[in-house]
Each structure stands twice: as C-alpha cells, then as structure tokens.
Protein backbone atom coordinates (compact mmCIF):
# COMPACT_ATOMS: atom_id res chain seq x y z
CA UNK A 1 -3.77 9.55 -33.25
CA UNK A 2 0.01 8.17 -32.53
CA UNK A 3 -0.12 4.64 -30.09
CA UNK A 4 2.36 3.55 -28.78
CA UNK A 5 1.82 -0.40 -27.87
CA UNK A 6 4.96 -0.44 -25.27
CA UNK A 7 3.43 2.56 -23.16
CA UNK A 8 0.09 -0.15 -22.50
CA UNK A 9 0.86 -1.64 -19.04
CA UNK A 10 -0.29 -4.70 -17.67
CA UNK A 11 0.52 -7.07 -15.38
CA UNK A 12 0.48 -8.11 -11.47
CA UNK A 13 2.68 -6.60 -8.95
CA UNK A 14 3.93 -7.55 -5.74
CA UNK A 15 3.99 -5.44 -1.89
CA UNK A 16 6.67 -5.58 0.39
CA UNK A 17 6.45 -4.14 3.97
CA UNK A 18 9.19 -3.18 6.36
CA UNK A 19 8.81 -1.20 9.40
CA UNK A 20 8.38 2.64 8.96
CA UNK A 21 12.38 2.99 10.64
CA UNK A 22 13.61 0.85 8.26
CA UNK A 23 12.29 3.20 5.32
CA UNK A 24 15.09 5.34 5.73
CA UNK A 25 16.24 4.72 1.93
CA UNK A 26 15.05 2.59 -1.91
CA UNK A 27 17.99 0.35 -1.26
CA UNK A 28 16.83 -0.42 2.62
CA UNK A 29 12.83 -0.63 1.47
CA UNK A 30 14.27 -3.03 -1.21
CA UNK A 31 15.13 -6.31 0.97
CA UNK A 32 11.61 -5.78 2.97
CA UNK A 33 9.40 -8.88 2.90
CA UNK A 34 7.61 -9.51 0.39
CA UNK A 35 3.86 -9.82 1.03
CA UNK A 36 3.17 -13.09 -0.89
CA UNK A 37 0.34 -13.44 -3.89
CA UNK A 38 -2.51 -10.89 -3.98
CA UNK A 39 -6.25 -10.93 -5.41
CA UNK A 40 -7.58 -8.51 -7.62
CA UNK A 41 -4.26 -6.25 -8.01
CA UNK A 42 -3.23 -3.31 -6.53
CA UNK A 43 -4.47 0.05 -6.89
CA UNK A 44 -3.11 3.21 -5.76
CA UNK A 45 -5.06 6.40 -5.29
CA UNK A 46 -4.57 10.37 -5.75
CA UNK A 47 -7.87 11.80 -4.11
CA UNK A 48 -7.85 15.06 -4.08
CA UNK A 49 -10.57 17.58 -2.24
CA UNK A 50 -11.12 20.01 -4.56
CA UNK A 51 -13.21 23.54 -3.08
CA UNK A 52 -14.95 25.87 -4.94
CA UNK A 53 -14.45 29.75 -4.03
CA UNK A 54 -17.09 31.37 -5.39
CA UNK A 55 -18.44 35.34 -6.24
CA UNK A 56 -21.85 36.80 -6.31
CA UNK A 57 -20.35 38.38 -9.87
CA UNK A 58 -19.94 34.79 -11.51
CA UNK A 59 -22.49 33.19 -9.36
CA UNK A 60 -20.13 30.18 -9.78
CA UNK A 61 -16.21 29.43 -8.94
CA UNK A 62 -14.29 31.82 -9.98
CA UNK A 63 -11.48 29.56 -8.39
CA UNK A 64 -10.53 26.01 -7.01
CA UNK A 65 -8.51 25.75 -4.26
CA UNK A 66 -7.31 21.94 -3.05
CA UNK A 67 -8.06 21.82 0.33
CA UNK A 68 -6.50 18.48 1.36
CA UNK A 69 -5.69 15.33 -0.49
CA UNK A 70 -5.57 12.16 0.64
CA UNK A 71 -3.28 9.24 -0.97
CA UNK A 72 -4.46 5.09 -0.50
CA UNK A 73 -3.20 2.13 -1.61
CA UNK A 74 -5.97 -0.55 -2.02
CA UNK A 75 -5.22 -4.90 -2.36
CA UNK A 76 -6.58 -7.84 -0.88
CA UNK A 77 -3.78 -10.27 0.67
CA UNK A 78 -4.46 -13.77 -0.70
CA UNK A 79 -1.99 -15.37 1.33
CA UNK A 80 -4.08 -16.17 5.01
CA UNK A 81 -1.01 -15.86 6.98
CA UNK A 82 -0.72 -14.52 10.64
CA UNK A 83 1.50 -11.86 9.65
CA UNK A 84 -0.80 -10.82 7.09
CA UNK A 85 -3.49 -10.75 9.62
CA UNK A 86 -1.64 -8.68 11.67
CA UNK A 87 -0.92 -6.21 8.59
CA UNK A 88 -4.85 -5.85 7.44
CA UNK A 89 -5.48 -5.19 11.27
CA UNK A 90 -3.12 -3.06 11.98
CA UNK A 91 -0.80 -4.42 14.33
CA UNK A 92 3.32 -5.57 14.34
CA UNK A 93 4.88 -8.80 13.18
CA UNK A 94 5.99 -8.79 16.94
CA UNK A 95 2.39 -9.55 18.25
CA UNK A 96 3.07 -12.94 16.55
CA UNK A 97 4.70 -15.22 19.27
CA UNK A 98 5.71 -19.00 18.47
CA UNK A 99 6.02 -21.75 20.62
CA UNK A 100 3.38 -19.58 23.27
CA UNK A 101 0.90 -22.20 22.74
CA UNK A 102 2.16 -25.33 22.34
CA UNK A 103 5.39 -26.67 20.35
CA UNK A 104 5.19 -25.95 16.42
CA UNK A 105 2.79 -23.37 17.04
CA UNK A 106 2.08 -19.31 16.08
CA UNK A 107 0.20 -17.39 17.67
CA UNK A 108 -1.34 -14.17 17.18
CA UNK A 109 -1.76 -12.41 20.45
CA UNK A 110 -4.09 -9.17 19.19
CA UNK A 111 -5.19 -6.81 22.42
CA UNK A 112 -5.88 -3.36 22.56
CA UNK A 113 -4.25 -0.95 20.72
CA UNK A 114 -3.04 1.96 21.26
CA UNK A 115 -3.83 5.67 19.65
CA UNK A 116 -1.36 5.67 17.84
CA UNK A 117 -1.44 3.28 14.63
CA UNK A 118 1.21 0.99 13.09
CA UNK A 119 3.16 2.08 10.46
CA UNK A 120 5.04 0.72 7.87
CA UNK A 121 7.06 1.09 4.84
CA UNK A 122 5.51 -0.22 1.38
CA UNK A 123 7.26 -1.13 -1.76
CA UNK A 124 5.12 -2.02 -4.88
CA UNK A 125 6.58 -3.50 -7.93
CA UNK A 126 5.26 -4.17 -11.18
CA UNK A 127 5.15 -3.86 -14.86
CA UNK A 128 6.21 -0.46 -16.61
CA UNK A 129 5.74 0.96 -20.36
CA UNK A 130 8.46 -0.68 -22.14
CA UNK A 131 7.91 -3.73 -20.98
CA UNK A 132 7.50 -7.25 -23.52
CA UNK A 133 7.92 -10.81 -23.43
CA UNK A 134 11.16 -10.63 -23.89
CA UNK A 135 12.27 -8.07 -21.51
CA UNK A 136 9.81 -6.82 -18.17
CA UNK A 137 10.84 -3.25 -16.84
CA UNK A 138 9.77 -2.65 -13.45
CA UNK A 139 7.64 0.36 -12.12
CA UNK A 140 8.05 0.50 -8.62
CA UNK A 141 6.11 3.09 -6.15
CA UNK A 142 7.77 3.53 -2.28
CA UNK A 143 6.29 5.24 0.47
CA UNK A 144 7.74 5.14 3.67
CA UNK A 145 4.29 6.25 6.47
CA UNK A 146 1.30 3.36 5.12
CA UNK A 147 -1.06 2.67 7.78
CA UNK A 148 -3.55 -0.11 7.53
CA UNK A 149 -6.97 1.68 8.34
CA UNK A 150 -9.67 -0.14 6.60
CA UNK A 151 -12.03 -2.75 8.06
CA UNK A 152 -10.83 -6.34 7.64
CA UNK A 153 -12.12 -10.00 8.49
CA UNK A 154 -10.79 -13.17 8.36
CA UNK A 155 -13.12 -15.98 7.19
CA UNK A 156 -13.22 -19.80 6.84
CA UNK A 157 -15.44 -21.04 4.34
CA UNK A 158 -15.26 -24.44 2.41
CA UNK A 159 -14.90 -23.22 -0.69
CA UNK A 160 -13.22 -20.04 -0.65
CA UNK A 161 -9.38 -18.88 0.50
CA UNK A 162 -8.97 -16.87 3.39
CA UNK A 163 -7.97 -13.58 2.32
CA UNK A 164 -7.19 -10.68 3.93
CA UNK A 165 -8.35 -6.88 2.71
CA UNK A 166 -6.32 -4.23 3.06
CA UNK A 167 -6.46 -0.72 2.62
CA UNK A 168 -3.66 1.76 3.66
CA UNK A 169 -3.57 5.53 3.73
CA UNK A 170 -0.18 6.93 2.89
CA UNK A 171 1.18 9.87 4.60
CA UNK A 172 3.62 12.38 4.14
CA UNK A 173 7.01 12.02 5.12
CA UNK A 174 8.09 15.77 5.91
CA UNK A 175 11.83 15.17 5.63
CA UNK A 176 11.58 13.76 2.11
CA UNK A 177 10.64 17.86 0.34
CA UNK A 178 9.51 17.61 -2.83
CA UNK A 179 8.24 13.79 -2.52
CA UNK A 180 6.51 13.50 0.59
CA UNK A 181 3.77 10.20 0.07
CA UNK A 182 6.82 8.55 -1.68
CA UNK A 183 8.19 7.93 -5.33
CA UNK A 184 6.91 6.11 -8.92
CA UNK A 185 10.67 4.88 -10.29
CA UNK A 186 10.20 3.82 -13.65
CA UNK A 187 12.84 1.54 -15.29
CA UNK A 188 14.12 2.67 -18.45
C-alpha cells in the first residue's frame, strides 16, 4: 500500500461570513469577517437520502435513487461576541445597535423574526494535502446561501467560556450550474 504523508491533513481552520449579496464572487467572499477562534473544528457534511426501488423478482433494490441531499456545516463559535450571537441565532449584524443603551454600549435588540431566515455567505479556510512546517497550503470551501438553523444558547458559568453553537444548512445557489452548495479550492 503507497502513503503518501503530505496528502494527511490536519490542522484548524477559520469561518468568515458576509452577507448572502455580497457572495457574488471568491475575491468578494475573501475580505468577509472573519469569525474569530472556534472549539472543536469545523466539519462539513454531504448527507445524502438514499431510496431503495425495489421488485417482487429481487425481493430487494434492484436500484437506488437519491432522493434529496442535504449539505451542513457544523462549529461552535468560541468567541462570545454579540455578533456571534446574532449569527448562531439567526439574525443580522444590523440588529446590533451601539450607543442605544447607554454610552460605550452594544446592544443586541433580538424580536421576532420573520419567515424568511438570514442568510449569509461562508468562507472556510484551512490546511490542505501538501501542506508542512515549512510551507501551509490552504483548502478553502465557499458557499454563498448558509443559514443558521440549529438550536443555540448562550451561557454564563464560572468556569467555562461562553460559546456559541452553530449549525448551518447550505443551499443551492441556482445561478452557480455545476457548483450549486459552493466550491473546495485546493492550493497547489
């Protein structure tokens, strides 16, 4: 069996987020903001729904048909800002208003919401095969429709940070044929 060492990646990553009009290109999704430090990585998920179609003559499938598939993107935000509140649940940076409450003050102004969820633009960077101590090549997936849709709570304890899980569900961008959820660039 051939191994090649270089092809074994490791290694953190970091999310940026823009607003889904600003994901109009790589170079645009490039200068969003970057997220801050995360806990326990970042994983990104193919799930596919996979149907059986089955005959009396095999009395099992005699074919699989995907029915739907759904893409996530799975972190927890260790950084217990506002604005990373108002990413886990789902709202804009613009529900964040300073000076509202007081001078040197931010404050996070969270009502109802309406049917239609936030979405944004995510850009996640990290290492890809090749990579060494001496020279990191980036792997960077970009999907331009991520919408925050997984329960979230912010806590306070003594002895723990505040952070902030979040789960998004990409979805396909129509316009883009060929690569609707997004792109994996690899740096060679």
């Amino acid at each position: 069996m051939a191994v090649t060492v270089a092809n074994i990646v490791v290694g953190e990553a970091t999310i940026q987020l823009g607003t889904n009009a600003n994901a109009t290109s790589i170079a645009t999704m490039n200068n969003f903001a970057d997220v801050g430090a995360t806990s326990n990585g970042v994983e990104i998920s193919w799930e596919p729904d996979i149907v059986d179609i089955e005959v009396d003559q095999f009395g099992d499938a005699a074919k699989l048909i995907q029915s739907k598939v759904k893409v996530m993107l799975k972190t927890t935000l260790a950084e217990g800002t506002l604005t990373n509140l108002t990413t886990a649940w789902n709202y804009d940076d613009g529900d964040i208003a300073t000076a509202q409450d007081g001078a040197n003050t931010k404050t996070f102004n969270f009502g109802t919401q309406s049917v239609y969820p936030n979405e944004k633009g995510v850009v996640v960077t990290g290492a890809a095969p090749g990579s060494s101590a001496v020279a990191i090549k980036t792997r960077k997936f970009y999907a331009k429709r991520a919408v925050s849709m997984e329960s979230s709570m912010i806590s306070m304890k003594r002895a723990e940070a505040t952070m902030f899980t979040v789960g998004f569900r990409i979805l396909p961008t129509i316009a883009d044929s060929g690569y609707e959820y997004g792109k994996i660039v690899d740096q060679d």
